[in-house]
N, C-alpha and C. Protein backbone atom coordinates (compact mmCIF):
# COMPACT_ATOMS: atom_id res chain seq x y z
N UNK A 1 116.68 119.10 113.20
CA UNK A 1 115.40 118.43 113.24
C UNK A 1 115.63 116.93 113.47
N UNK A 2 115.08 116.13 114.47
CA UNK A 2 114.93 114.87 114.43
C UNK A 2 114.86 113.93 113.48
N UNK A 3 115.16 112.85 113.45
CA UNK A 3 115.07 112.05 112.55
C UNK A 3 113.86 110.95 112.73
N UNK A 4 112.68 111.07 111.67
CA UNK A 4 111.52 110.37 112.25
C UNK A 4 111.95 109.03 112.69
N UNK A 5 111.48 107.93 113.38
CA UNK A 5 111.26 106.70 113.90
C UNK A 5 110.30 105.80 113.16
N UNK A 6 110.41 104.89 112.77
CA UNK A 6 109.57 104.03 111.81
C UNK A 6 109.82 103.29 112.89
N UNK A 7 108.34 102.35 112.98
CA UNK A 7 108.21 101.40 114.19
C UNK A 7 108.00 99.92 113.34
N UNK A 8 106.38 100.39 112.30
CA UNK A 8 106.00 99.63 111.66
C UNK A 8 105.90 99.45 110.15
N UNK A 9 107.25 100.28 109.69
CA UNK A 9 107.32 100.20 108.26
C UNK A 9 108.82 100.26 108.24
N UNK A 10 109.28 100.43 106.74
CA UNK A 10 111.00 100.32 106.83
C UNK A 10 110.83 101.80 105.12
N UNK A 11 111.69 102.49 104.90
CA UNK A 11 111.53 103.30 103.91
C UNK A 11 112.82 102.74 103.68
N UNK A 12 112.31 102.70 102.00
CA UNK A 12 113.19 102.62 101.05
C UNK A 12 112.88 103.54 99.51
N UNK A 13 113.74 103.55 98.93
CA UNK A 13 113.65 104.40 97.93
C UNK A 13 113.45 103.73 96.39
N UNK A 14 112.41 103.98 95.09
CA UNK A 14 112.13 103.67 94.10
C UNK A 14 111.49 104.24 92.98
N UNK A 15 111.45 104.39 91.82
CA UNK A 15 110.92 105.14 90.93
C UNK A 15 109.79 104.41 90.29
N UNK A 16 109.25 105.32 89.61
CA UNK A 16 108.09 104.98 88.72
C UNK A 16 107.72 105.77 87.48
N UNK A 17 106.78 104.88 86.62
CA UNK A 17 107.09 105.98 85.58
C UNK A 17 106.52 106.74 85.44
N UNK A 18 106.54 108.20 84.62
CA UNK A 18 105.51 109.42 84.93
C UNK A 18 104.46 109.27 84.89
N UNK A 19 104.39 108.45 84.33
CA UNK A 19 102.69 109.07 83.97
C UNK A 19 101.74 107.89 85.20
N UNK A 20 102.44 106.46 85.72
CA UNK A 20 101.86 106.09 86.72
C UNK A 20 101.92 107.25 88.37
N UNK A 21 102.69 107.62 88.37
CA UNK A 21 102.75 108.75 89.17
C UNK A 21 102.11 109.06 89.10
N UNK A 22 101.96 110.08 88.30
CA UNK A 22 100.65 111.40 88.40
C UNK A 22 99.35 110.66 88.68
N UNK A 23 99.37 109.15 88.01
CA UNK A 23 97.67 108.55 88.39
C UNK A 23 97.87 107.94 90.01
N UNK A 24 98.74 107.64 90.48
CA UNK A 24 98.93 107.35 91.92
C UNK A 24 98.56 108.61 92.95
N UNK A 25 98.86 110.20 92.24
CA UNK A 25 98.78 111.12 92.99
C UNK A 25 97.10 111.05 93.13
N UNK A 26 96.63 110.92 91.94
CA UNK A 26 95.69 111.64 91.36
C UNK A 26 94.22 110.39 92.62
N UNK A 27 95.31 108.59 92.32
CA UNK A 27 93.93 108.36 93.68
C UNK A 27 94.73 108.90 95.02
N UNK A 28 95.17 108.68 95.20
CA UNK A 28 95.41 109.29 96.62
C UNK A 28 94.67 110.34 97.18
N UNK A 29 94.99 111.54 96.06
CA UNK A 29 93.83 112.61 96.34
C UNK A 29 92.27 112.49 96.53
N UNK A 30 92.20 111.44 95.77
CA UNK A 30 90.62 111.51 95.16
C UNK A 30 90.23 110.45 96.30
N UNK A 31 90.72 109.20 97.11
CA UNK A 31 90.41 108.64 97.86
C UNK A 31 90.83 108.86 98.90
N UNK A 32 91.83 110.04 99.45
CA UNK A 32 92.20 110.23 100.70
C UNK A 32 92.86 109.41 101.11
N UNK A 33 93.05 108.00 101.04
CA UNK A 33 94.02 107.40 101.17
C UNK A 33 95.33 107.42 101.13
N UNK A 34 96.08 107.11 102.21
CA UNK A 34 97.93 107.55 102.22
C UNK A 34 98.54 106.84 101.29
N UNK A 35 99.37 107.51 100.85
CA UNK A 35 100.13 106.31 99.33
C UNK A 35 100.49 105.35 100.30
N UNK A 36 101.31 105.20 101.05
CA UNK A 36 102.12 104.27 101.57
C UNK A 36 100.99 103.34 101.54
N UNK A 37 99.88 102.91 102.09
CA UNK A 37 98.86 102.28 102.18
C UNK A 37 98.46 102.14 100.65
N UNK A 38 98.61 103.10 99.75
CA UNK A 38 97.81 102.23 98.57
C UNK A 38 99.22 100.79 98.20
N UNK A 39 100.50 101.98 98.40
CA UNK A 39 101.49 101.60 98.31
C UNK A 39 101.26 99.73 98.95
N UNK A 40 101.10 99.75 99.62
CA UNK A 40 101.32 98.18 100.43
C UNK A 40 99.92 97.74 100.26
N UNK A 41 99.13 97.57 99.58
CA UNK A 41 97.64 96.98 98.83
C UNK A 41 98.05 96.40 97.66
N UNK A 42 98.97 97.41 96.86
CA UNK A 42 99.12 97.08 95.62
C UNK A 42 100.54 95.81 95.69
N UNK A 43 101.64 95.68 97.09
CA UNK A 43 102.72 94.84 96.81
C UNK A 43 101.70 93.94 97.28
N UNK A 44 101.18 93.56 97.87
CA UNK A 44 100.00 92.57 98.58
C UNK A 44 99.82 92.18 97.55
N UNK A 45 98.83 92.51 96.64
CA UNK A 45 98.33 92.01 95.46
C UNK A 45 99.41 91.45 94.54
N UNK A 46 100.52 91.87 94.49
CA UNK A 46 100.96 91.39 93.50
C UNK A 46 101.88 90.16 94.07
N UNK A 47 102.13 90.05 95.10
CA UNK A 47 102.54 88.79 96.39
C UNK A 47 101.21 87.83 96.60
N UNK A 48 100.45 88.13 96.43
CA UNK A 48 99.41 86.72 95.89
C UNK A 48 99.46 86.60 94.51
N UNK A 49 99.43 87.22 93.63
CA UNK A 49 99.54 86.96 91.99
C UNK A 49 100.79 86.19 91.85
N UNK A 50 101.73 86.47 92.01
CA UNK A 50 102.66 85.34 92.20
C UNK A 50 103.37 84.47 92.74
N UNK A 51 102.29 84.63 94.25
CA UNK A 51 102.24 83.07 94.84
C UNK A 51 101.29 82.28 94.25
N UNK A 52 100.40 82.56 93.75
CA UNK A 52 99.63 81.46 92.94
C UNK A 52 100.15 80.66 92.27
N UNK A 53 101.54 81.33 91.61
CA UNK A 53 101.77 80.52 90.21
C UNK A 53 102.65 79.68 90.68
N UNK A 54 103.30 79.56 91.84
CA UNK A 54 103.92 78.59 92.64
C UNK A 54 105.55 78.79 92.34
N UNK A 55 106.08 79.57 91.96
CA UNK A 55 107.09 79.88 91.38
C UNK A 55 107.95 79.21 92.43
């Protein structure tokens, strides 16, 4: 089988803890939304939260 092509993303690998999991599954499902996309909303957000603080 081929090996997919990423054009406009890069995969990397990371854990989380159970029980945020299951609530990550749980919007995904419920909003149809692709994790990867909630996935990159939520580093967004947290890449202005601490550019604010000017670190």
């Amino acid at each position: 089988m081929a090996e997919v092509v990423l054009v406009n993303r890069t995969r990397f690998t990371s854990s989380l803890k159970n029980e945020l999991l299951d609530q990550f599954d749980q919007l995904a499902k419920e909003t149809r939304i692709p994790k990867s996309r909630l996935f990159d909303e939520a580093i967004e957000d947290l890449l202005k939260k601490y550019a604010a603080k000017d670190l």
